[in-house]
Protein backbone atom coordinates (compact mmCIF):
# COMPACT_ATOMS: atom_id res chain seq x y z
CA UNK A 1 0.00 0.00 0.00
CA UNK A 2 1.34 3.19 -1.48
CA UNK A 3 0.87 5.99 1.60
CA UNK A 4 2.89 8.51 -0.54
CA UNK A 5 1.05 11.78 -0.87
CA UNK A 6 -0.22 12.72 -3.97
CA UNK A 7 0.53 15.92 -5.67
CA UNK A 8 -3.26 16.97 -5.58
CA UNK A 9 -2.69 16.32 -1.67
CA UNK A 10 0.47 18.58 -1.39
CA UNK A 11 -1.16 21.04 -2.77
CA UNK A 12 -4.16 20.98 -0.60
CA UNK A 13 -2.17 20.62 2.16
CA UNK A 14 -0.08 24.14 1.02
CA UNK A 15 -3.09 26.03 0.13
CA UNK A 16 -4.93 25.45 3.73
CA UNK A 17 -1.18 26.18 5.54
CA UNK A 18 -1.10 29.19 3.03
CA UNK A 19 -4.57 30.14 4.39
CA UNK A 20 -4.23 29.61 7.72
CA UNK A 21 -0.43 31.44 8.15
CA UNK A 22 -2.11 34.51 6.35
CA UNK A 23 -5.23 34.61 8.56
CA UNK A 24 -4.69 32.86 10.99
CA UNK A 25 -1.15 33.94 12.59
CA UNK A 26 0.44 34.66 16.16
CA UNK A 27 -0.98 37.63 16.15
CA UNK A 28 -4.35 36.46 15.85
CA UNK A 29 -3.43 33.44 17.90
CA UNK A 30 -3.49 35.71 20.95
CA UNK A 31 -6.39 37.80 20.05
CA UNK A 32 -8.34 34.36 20.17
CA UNK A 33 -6.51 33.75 23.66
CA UNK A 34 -7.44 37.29 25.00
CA UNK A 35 -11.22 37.04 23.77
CA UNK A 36 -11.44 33.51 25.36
CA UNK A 37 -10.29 35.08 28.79
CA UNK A 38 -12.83 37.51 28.56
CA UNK A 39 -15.67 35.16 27.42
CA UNK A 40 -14.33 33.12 30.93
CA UNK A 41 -14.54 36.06 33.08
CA UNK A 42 -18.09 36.80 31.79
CA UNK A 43 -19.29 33.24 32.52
CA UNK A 44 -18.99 32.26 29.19
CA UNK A 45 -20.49 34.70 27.12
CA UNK A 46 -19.36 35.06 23.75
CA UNK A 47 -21.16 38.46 24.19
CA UNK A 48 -22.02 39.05 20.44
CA UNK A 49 -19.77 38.81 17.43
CA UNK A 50 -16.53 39.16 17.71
CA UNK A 51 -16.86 38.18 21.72
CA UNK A 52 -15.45 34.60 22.10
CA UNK A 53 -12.83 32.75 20.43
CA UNK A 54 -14.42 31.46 17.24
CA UNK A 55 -13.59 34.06 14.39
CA UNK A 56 -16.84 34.10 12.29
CA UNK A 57 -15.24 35.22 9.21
CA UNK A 58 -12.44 33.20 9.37
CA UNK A 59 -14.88 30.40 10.33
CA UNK A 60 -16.62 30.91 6.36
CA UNK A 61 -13.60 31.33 4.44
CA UNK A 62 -12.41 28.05 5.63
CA UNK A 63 -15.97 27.02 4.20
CA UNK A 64 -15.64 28.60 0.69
CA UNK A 65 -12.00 27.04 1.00
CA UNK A 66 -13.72 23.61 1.36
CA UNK A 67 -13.16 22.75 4.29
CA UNK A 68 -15.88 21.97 6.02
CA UNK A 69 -17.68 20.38 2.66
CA UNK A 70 -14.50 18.57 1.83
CA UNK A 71 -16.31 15.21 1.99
CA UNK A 72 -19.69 15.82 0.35
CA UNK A 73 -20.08 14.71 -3.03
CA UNK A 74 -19.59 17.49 -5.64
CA UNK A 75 -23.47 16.59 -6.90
CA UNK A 76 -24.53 17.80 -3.08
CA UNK A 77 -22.30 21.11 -3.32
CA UNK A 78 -19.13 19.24 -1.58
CA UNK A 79 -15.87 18.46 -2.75
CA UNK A 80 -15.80 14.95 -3.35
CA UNK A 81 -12.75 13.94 -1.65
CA UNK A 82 -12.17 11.75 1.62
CA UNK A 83 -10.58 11.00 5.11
CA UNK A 84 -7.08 11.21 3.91
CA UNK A 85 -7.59 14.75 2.67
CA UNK A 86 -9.67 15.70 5.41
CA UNK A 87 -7.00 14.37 7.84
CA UNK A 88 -4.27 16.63 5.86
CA UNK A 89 -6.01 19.75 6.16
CA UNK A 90 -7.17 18.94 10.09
CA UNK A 91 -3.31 17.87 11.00
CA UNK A 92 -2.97 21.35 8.94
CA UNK A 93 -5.74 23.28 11.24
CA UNK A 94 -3.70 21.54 14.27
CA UNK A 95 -0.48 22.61 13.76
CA UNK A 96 -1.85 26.43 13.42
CA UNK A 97 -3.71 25.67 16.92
CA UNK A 98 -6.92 26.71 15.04
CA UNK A 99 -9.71 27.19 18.00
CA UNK A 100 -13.53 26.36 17.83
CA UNK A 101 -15.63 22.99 16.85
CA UNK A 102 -14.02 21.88 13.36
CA UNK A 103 -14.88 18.53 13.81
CA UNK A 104 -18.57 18.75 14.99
CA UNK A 105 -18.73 21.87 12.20
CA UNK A 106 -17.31 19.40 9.17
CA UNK A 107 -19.15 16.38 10.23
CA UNK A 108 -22.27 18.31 10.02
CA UNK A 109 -22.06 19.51 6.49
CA UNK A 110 -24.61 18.22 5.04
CA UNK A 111 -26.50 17.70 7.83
CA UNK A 112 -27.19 21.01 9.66
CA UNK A 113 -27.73 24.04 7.04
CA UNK A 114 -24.92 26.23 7.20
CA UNK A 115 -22.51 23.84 8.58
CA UNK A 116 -20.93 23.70 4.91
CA UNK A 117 -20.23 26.71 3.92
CA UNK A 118 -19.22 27.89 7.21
CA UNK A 119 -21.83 30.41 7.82
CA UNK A 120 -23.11 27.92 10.86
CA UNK A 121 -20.59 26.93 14.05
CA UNK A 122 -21.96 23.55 15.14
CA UNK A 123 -20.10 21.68 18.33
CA UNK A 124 -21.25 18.42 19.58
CA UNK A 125 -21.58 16.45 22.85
CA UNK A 126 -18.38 14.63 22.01
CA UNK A 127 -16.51 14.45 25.39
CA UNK A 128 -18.95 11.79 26.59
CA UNK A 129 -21.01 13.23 29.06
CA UNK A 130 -22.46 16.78 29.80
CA UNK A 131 -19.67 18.44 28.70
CA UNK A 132 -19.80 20.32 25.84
CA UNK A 133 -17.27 22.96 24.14
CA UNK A 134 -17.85 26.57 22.64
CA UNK A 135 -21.81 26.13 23.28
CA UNK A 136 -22.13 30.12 23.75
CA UNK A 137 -20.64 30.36 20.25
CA UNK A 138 -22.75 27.60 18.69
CA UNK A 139 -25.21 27.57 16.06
CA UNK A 140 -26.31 24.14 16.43
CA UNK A 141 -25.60 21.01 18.35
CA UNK A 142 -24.87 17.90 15.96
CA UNK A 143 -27.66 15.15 16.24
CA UNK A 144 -29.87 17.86 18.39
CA UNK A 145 -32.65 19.54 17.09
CA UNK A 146 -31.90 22.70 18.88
CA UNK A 147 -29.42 24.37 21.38
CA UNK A 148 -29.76 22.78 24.83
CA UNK A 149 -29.43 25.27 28.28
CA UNK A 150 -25.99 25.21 29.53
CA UNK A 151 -23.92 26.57 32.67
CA UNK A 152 -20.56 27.83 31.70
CA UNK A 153 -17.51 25.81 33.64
CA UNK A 154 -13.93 26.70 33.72
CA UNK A 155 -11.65 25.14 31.18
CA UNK A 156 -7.88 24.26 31.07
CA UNK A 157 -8.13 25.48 27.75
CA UNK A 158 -8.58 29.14 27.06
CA UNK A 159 -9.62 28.26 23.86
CA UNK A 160 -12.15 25.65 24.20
CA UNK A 161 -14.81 27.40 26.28
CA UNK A 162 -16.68 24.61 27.95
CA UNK A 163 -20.51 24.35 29.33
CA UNK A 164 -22.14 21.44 31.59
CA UNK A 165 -25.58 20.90 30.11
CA UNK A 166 -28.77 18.89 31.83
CA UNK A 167 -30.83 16.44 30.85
CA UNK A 168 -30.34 14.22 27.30
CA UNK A 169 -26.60 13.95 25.65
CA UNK A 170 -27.29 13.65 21.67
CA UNK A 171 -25.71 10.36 20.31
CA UNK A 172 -22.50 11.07 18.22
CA UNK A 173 -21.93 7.21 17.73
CA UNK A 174 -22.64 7.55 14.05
CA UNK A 175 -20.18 10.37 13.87
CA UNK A 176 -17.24 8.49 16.28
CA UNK A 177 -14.86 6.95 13.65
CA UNK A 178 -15.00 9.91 11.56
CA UNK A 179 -14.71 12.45 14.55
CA UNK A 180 -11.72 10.40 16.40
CA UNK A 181 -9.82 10.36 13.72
CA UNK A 182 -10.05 13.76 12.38
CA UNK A 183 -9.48 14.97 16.03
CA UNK A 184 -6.21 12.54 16.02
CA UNK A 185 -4.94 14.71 12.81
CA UNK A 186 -5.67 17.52 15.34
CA UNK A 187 -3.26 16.28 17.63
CA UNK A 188 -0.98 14.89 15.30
CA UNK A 189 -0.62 18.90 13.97
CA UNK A 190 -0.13 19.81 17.28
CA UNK A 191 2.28 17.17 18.04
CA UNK A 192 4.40 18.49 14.66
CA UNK A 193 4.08 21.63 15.71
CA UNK A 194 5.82 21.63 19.11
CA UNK A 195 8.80 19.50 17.83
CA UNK A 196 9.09 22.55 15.09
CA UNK A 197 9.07 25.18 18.34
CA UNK A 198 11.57 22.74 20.41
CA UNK A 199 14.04 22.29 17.82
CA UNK A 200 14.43 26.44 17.12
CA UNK A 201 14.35 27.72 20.26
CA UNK A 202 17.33 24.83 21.07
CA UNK A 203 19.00 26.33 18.35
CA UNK A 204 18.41 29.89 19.15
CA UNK A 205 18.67 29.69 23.31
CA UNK A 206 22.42 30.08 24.72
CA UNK A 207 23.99 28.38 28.06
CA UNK A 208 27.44 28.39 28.88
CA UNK A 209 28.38 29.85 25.23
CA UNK A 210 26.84 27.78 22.88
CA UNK A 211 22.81 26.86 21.69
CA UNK A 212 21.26 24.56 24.48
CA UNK A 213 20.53 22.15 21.41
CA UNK A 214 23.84 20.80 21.74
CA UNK A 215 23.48 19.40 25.52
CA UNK A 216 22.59 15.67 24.83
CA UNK A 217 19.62 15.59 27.13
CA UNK A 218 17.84 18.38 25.11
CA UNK A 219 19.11 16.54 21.67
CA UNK A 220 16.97 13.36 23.43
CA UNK A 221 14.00 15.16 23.89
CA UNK A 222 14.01 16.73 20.41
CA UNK A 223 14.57 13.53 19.05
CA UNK A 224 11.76 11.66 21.27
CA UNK A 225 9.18 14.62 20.37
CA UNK A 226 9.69 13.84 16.73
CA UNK A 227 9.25 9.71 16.65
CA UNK A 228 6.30 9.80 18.75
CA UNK A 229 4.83 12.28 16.10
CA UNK A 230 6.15 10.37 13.24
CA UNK A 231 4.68 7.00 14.27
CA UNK A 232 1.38 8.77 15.25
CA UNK A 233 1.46 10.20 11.45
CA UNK A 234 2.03 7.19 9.76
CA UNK A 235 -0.94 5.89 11.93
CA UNK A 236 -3.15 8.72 11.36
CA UNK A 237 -2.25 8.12 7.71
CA UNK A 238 -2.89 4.64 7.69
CA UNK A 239 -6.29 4.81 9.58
CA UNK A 240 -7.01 7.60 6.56
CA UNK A 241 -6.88 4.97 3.83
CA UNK A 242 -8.13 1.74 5.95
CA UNK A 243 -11.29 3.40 8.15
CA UNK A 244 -10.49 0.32 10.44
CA UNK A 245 -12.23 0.97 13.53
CA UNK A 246 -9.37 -0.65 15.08
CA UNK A 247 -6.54 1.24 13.51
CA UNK A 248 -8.51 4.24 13.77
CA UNK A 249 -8.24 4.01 17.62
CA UNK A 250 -4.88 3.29 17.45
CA UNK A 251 -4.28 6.41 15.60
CA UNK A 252 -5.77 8.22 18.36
CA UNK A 253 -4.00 6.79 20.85
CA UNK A 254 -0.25 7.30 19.22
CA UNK A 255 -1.60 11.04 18.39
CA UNK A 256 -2.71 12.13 21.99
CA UNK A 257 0.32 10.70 23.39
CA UNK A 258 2.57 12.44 20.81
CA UNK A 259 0.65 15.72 21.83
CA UNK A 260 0.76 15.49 25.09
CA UNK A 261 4.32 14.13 25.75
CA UNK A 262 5.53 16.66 22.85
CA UNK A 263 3.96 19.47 24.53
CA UNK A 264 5.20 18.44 27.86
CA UNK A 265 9.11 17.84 26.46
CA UNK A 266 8.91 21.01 24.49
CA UNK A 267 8.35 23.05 27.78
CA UNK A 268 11.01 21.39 28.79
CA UNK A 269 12.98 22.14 26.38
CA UNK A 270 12.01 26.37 26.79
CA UNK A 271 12.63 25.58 30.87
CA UNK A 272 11.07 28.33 32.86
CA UNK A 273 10.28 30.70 29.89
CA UNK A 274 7.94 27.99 28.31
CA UNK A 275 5.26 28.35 31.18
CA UNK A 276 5.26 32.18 30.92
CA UNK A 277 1.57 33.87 29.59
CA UNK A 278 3.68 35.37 26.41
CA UNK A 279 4.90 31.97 25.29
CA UNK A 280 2.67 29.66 23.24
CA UNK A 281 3.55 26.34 24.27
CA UNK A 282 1.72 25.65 26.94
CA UNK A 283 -1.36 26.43 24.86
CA UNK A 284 -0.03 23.38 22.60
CA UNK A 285 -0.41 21.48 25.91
CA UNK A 286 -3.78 22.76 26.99
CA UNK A 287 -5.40 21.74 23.44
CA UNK A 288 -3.77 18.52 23.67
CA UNK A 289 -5.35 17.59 27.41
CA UNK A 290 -9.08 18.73 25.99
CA UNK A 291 -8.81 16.76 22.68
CA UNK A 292 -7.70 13.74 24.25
CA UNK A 293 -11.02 13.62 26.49
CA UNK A 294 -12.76 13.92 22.86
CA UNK A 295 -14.76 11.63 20.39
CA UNK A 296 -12.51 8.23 21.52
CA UNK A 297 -10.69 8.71 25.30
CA UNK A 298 -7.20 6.25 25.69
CA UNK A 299 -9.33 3.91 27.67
CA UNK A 300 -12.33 3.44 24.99
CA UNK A 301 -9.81 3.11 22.54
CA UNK A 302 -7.81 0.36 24.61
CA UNK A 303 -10.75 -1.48 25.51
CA UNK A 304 -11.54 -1.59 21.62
CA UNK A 305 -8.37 -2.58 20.43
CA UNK A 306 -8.17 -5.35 23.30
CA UNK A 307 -11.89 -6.41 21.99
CA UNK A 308 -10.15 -6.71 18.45
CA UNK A 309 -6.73 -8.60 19.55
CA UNK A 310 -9.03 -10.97 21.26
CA UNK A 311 -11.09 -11.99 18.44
CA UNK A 312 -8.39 -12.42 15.98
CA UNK A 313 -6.45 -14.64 18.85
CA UNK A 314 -9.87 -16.34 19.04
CA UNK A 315 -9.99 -16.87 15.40
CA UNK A 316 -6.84 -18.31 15.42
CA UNK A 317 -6.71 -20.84 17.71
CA UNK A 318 -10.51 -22.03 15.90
């Protein structure tokens, strides 16, 4: 099996890293951090446009881009393409640390007007229970047929606003292959992301004359933070062109450990400077903790591929 990118796939992959550098920068990075505090501080609120941490605009031109319609046949308005190009242009909307519900949003195209084009923000109850993110922001809830009453709790995340809501969950099970591994290509951005941050600010930061990149223990780390997210990419990949259940919960697992552990060793790496306000790395790790919780935990995802293992031993020893 061929897992070589194709040039049609480069080039998708450029033109939403193109997009996203141009509009979706540092700068704006810590707009989106800034409006997310405030939103916290009033309970929640996205307090009209502009007001929480989605950027509506920014939000639709990803839709004319094709983003959110990528999968839809070109006969229903969509794109016609499929989980390996959605997974390159999520591992794309990772790596820029892209806030708001662009799983929920792209699974619902289709489904909930607006949701392809972008001109409708829809989340879903995808951290399996009452939990649900950027509610105050939300247009629609995916599988709901309207927006449920919520009461705004803090988050570890200042850019995944999160509300505890009563009463029914919606059902995303029809949505949970799709939605763990497009939130895997999340991480896996994420996870490439941080290795790019470790391995220039080793080159850049001086101790005792020279860059702290050549100290062996910070070489290690680099070099740990970039296998993890290298075997968690050719997973991610793999799961892509398969859709195995199975392999698509292993993805998940290899990308929110390579997140995690490569946000963790990249502070590391920055020492004391990397848990300042100013720097963005800990944000990397924030995002990681919340999208690990989401569509498939590590222990639903164990439990699955144990369930798997033990009906192929079964098989056989029949």
């Amino acid at each position: 099996m061929d897992f070589r990118l194709t040039e049609d796939q480069r080039d998708l992959r450029a033109g939403i890293r193109d997009l996203l550098a141009g509009r979706y920068g540092r700068e704006a990075l810590r707009e989106s951090v800034s409006r997310g505090a405030a939103a916290d501080d009033r309970g929640g609120a996205a307090a009209g446009p502009g007001g929480g941490v989605v950027d509506r605009r920014l939000w639709r031109e990803l839709g004319e881009a094709g983003f959110f319609s990528l999968r839809l046949p070109e006969s229903e308005g969509g794109v016609g393409l499929g989980l390996p190009e959605a997974v390159l242009v999520f591992e794309e909307a990772g790596r820029a640390l892209l806030p708001g519900p662009l799983v929920a949003t792209h699974l619902a195209a289709g489904v909930v007007p607006g949701a392809a084009s972008g001109s409708a923000v829809v989340t879903a109850f995808d951290l399996g229970g009452p939990l649900v993110a950027h509610l105050g922001e939300a247009d629609a809830v995916l599988g709901s047929s309207g927006l449920p009453a919520g009461e705004a709790v803090r988050s570890v995340d200042p850019l995944t606003p999160l509300w505890r809501c009563a009463g029914e969950v919606p059902s995303v099970s029809g949505f949970l292959e799709a939605g763990a591994l497009l939130t895997a290509a999340l991480q896996l951005g994420g996870a490439l992301r941080t290795v790019e941050l470790a391995v220039r600010y080793a080159g850049e930061r001086e101790q005792f004359g020279q860059p702290i990149g050549g100290f062996q223990a910070v070489k290690h780390l680099c070099a740990d933070m970039l296998v993890r997210a290298e075997v968690a990419r050719t997973a991610v990949y793999a799961a892509a062109v398969t859709a195995d259940a199975a392999e698509i919960a292993a993805a998940k697992l290899l990308a929110d450990e390579a997140a995690v552990r490569g946000a963790r060793d990249c502070l590391q790496v920055y020492g004391g400077m990397g848990f300042t306000w100013e720097a963005d790395v800990h944000l990397y790790l924030k995002r990681a903790w919340v999208r690990a919780e989401q569509w498939r935990t590590a222990a639903r995802a164990e439990e699955l591929l144990a369930a798997r293992l033990a009906e192929e031993a079964g098989a056989v020893a029949g």
